[in-house]
C-alpha atoms as a PDB file:
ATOM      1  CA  UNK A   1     123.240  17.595  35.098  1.00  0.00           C
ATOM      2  CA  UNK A   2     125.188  14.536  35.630  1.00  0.00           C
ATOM      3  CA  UNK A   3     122.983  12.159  34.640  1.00  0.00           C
ATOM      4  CA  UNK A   4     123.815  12.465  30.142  1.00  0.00           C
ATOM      5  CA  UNK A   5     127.251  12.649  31.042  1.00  0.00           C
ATOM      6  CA  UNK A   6     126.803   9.060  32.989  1.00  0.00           C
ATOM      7  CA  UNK A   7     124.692   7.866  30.068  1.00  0.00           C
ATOM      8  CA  UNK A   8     127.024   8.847  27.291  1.00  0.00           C
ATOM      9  CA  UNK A   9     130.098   7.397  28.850  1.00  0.00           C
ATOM     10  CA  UNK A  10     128.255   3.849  29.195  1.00  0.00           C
ATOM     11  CA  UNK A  11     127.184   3.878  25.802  1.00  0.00           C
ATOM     12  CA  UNK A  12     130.415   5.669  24.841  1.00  0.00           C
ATOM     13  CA  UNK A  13     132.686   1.880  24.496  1.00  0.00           C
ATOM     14  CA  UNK A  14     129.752  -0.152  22.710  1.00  0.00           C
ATOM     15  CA  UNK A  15     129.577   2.577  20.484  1.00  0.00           C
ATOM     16  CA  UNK A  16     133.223   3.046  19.707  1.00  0.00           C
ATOM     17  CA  UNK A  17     133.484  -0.709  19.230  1.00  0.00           C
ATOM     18  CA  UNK A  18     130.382  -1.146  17.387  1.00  0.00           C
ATOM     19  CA  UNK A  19     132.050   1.560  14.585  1.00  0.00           C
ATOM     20  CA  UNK A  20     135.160  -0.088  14.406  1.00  0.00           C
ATOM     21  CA  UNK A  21     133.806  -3.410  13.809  1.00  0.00           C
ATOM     22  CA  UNK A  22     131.765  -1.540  10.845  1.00  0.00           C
ATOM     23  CA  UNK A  23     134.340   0.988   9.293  1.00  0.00           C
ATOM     24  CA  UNK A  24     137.683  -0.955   9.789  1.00  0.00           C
ATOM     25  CA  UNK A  25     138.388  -3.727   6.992  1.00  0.00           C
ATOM     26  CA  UNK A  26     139.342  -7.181   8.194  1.00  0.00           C
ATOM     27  CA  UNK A  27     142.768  -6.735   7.603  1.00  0.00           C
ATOM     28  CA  UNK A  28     142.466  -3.656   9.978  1.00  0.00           C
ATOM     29  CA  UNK A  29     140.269  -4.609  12.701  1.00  0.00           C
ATOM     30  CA  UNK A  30     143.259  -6.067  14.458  1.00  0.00           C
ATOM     31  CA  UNK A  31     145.173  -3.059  15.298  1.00  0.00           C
ATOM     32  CA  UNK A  32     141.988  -1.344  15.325  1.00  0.00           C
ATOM     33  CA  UNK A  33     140.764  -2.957  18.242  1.00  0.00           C
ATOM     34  CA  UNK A  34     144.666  -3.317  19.540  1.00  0.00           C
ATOM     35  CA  UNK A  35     144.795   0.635  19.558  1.00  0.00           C
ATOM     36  CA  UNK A  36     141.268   0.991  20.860  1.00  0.00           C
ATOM     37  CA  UNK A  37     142.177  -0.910  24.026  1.00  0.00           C
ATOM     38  CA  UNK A  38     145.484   0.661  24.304  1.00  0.00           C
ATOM     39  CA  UNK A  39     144.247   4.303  24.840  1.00  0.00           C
ATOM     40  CA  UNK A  40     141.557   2.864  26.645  1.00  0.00           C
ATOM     41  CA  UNK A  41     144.128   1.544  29.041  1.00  0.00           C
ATOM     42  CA  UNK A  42     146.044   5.255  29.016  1.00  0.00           C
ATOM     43  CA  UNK A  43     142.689   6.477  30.410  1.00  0.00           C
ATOM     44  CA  UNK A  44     142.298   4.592  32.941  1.00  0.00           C
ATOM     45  CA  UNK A  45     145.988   4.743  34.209  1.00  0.00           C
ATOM     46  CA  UNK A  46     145.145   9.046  34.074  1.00  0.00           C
ATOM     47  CA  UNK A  47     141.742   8.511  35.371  1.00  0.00           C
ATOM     48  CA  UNK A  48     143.449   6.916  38.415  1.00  0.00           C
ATOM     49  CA  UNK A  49     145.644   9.766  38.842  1.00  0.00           C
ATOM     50  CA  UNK A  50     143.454  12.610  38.057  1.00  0.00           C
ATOM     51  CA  UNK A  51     140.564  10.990  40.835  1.00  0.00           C
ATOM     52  CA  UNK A  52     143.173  10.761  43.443  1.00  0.00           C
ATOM     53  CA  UNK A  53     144.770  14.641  42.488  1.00  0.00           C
ATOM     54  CA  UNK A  54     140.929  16.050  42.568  1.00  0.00           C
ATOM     55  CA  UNK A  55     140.442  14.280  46.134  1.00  0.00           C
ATOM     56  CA  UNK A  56     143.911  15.457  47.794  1.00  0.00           C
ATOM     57  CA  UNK A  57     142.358  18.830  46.785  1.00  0.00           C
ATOM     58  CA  UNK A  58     139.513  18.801  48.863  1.00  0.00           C
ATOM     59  CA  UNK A  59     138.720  22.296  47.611  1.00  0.00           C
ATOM     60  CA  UNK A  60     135.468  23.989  48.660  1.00  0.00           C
ATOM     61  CA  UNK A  61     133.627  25.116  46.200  1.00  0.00           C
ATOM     62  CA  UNK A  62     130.383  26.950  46.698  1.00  0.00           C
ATOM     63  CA  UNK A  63     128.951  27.981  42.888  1.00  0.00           C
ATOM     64  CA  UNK A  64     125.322  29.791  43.926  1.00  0.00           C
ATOM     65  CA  UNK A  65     124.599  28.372  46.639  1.00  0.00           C
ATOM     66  CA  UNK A  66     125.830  24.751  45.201  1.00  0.00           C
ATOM     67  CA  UNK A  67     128.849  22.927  46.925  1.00  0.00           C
ATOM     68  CA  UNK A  68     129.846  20.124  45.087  1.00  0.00           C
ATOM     69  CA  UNK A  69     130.821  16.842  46.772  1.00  0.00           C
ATOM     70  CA  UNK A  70     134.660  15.744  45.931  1.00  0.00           C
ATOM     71  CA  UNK A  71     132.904  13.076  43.535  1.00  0.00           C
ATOM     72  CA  UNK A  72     130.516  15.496  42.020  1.00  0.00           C
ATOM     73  CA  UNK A  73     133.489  17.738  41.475  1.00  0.00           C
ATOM     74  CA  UNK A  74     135.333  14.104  39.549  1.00  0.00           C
ATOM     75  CA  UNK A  75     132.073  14.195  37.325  1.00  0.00           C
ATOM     76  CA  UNK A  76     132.481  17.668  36.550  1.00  0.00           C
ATOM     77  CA  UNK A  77     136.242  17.492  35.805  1.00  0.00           C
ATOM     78  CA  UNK A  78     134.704  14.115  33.607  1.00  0.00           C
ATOM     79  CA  UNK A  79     132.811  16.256  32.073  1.00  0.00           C
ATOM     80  CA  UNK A  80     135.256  19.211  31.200  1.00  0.00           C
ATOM     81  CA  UNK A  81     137.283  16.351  29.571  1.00  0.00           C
ATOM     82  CA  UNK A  82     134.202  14.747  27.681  1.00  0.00           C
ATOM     83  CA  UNK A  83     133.445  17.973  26.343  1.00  0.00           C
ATOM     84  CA  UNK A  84     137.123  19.210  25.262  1.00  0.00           C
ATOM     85  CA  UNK A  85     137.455  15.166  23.835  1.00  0.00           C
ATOM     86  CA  UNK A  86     134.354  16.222  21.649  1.00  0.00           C
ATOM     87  CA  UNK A  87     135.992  18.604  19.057  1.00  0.00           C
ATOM     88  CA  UNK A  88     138.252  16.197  18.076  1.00  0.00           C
ATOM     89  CA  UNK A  89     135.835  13.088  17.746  1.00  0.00           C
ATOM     90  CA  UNK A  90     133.447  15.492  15.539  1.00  0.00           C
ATOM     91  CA  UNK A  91     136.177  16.652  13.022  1.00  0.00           C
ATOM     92  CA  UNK A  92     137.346  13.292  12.472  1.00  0.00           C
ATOM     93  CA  UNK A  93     133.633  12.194  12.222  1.00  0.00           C
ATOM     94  CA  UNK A  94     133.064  14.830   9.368  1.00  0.00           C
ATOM     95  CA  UNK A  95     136.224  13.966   7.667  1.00  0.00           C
ATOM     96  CA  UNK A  96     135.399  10.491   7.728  1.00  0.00           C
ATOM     97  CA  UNK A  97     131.943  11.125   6.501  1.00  0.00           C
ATOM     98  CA  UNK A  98     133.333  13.005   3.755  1.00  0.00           C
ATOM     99  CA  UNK A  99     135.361  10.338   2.331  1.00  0.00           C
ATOM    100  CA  UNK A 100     133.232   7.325   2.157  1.00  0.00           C
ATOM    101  CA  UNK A 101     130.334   9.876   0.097  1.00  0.00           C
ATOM    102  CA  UNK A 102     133.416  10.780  -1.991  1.00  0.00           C
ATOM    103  CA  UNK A 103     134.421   6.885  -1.752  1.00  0.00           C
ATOM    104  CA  UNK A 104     137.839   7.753  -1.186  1.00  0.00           C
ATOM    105  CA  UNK A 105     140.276   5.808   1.333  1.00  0.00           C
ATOM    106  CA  UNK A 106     141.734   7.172   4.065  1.00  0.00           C
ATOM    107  CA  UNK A 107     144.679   5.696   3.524  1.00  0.00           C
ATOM    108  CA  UNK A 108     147.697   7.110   2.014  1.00  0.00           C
ATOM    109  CA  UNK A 109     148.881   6.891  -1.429  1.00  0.00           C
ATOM    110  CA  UNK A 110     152.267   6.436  -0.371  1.00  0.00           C
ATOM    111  CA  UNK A 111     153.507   4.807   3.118  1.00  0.00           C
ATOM    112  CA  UNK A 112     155.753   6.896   4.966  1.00  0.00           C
ATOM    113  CA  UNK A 113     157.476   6.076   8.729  1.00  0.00           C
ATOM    114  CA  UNK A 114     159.100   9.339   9.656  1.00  0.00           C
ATOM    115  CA  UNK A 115     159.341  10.444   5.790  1.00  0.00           C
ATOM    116  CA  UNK A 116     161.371   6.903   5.023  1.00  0.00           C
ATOM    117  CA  UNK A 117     159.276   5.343   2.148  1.00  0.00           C
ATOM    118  CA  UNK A 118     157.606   1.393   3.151  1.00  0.00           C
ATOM    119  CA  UNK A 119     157.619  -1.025   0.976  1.00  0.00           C
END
């Protein structure tokens, strides 16, 4: 059970890098990688946070027969959060698919910073 969900979040950074580096243009790689590190960094702050909350709890679970281990129960919240984070990542994936058969941009027409036109 916990083994995919170890697999796919090693492969899960090289991945996400390796489709930047493909679908961001050069002037966009920058920020691209800038904002991939950036939530990366979130993550880690709430990991922290969320594995010391799910210790503290110390709840005893017993699910047929099954009692988890406090760090079983960390891969299972892991992987309630992997598969909530999934919906997302798939629209955007469709969307994005969409557009480059279409070979539309993403990006707007007009740029907009809280409805105040850029130059």
């Amino acid at each position: 059970m916990f083994f995919p969900l170890a697999v796919g979040e090693a492969l899960g950074t090289p991945v996400l890098l390796a489709a930047t580096r493909r679908y961001s243009t050069t002037a966009q790689r920058s920020i691209s990688f800038s904002i991939i590190y950036m939530v990366m960094n979130v993550g880690y702050i709430a990991a922290g946070w969320i594995f010391d909350y799910v210790r503290d709890l110390n709840l005893r679970v017993n699910i047929g027969g099954f009692e988890p281990t406090t760090y079983q129960q960390l891969f299972i919240v892991s992987l309630v959060f992997e598969i909530l984070a999934f919906f997302p990542r798939f629209i955007s994936c469709a969307a994005m698919r969409k557009a480059i058969a279409t070979k539309r941009s993403f990006r707007p027409k007009r740029r907009e910073f809280f409805g105040f036109a850029l130059a």
